[in-house]
C-alpha atoms as a PDB file:
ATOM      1  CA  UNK A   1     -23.200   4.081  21.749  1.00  0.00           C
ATOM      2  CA  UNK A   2     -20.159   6.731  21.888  1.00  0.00           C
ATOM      3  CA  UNK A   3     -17.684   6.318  19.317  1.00  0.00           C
ATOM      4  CA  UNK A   4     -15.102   8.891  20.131  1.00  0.00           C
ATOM      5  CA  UNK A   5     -15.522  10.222  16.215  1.00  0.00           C
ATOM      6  CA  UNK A   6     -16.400  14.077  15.672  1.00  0.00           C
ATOM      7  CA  UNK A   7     -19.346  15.188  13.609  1.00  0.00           C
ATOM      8  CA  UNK A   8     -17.697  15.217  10.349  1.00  0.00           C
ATOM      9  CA  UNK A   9     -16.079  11.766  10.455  1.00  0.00           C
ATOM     10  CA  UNK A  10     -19.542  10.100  11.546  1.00  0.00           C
ATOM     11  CA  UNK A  11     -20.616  11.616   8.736  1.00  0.00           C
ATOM     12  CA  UNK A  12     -18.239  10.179   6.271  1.00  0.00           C
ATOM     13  CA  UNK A  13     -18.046   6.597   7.594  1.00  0.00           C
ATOM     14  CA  UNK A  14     -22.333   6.765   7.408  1.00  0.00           C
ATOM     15  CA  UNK A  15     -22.040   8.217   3.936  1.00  0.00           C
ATOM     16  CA  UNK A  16     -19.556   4.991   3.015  1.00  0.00           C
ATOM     17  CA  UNK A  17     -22.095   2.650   4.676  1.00  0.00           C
ATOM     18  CA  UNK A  18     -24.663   4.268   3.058  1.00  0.00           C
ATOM     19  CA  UNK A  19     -23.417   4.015  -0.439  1.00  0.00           C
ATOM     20  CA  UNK A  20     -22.930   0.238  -0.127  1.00  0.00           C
ATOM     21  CA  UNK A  21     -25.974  -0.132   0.923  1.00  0.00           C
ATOM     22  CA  UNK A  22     -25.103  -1.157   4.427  1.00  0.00           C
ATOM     23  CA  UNK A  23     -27.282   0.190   7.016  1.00  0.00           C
ATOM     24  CA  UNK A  24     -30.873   0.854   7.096  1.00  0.00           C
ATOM     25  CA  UNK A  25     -31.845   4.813   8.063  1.00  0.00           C
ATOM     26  CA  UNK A  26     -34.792   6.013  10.337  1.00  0.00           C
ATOM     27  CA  UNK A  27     -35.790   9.389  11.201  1.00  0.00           C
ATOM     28  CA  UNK A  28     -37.577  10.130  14.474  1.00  0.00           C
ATOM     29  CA  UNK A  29     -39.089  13.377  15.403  1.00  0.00           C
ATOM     30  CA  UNK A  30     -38.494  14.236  19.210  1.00  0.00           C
ATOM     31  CA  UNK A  31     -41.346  13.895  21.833  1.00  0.00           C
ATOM     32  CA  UNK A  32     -41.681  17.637  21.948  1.00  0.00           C
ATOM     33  CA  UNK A  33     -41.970  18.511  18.201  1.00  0.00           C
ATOM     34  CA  UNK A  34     -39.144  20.755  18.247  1.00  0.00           C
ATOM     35  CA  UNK A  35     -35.693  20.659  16.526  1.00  0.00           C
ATOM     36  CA  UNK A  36     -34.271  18.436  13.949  1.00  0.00           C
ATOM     37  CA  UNK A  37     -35.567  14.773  13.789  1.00  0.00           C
ATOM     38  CA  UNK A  38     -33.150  12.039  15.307  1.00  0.00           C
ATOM     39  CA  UNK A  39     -31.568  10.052  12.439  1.00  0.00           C
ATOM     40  CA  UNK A  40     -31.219   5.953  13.749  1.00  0.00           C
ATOM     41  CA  UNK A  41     -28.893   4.050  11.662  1.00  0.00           C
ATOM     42  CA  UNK A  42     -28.716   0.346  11.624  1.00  0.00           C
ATOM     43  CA  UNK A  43     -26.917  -2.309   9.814  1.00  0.00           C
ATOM     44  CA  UNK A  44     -28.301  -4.723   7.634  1.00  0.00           C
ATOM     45  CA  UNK A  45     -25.534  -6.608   6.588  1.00  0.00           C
ATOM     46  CA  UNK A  46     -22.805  -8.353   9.603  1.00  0.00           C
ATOM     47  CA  UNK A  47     -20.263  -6.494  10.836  1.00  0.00           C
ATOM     48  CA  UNK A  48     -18.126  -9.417   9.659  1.00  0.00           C
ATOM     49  CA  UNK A  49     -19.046  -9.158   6.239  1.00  0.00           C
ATOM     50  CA  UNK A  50     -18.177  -5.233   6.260  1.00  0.00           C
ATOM     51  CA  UNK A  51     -15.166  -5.635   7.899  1.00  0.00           C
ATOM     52  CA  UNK A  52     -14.033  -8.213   5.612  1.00  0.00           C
ATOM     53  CA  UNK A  53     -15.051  -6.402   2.411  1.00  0.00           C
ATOM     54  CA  UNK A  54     -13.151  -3.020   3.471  1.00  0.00           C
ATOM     55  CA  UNK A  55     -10.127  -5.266   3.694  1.00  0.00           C
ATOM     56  CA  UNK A  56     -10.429  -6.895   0.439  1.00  0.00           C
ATOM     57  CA  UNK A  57     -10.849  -3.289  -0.783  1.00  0.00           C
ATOM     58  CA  UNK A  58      -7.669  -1.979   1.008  1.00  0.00           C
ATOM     59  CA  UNK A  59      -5.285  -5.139   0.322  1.00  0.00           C
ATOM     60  CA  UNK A  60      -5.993  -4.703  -3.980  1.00  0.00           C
ATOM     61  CA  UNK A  61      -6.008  -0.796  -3.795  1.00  0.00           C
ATOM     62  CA  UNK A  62      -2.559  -1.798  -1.670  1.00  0.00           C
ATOM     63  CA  UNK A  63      -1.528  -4.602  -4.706  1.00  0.00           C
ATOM     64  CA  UNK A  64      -2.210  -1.848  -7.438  1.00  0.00           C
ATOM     65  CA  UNK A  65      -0.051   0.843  -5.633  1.00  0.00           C
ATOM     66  CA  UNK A  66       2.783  -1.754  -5.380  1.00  0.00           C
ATOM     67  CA  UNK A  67       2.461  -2.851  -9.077  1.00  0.00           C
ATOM     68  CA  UNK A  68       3.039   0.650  -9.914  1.00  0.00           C
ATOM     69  CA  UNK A  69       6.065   0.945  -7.785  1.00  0.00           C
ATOM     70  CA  UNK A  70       7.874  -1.675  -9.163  1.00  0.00           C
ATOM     71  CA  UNK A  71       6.913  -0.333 -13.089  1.00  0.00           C
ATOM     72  CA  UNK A  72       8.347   2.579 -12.028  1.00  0.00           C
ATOM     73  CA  UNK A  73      11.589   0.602 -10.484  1.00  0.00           C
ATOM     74  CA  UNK A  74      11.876  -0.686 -13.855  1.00  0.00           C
ATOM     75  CA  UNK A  75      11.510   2.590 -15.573  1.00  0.00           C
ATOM     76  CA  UNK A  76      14.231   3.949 -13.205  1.00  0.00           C
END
């Protein structure tokens, strides 16, 4: 699957995934026995449910940015 992403933002998003215990991890050497192992990812949770929790995530990081805001309206 092609995602469009460079190296260092795969590498990121994975790491997030990771960390929330999202996605299972599998190494696989190459037929050959030479260079680095190939590194399969897949998830273990739905797509749904990761989507939706990033969200949730987003919209209260959002809520405590705007509370601020307004303090600082007040302040003002």
């Amino acid at each position: 699957m092609v995602s469009g992403l460079r190296q260092p933002e795969v590498s990121v998003a994975m790491r997030y995934l990771r960390e929330n215990n999202w996605i299972d991890i599998r190494e696989e050497k190459r037929s050959k026995g030479k260079g680095r192992p190939i590194k399969l990812y897949r998830l273990i949770v739905p797509m749904d449910y990761i989507v939706s929790k990033i969200e949730e995530d987003i919209v209260a990081e959002s809520r405590v940015v705007l509370g601020n805001i307004e303090r600082l309206k007040h302040i003002a």
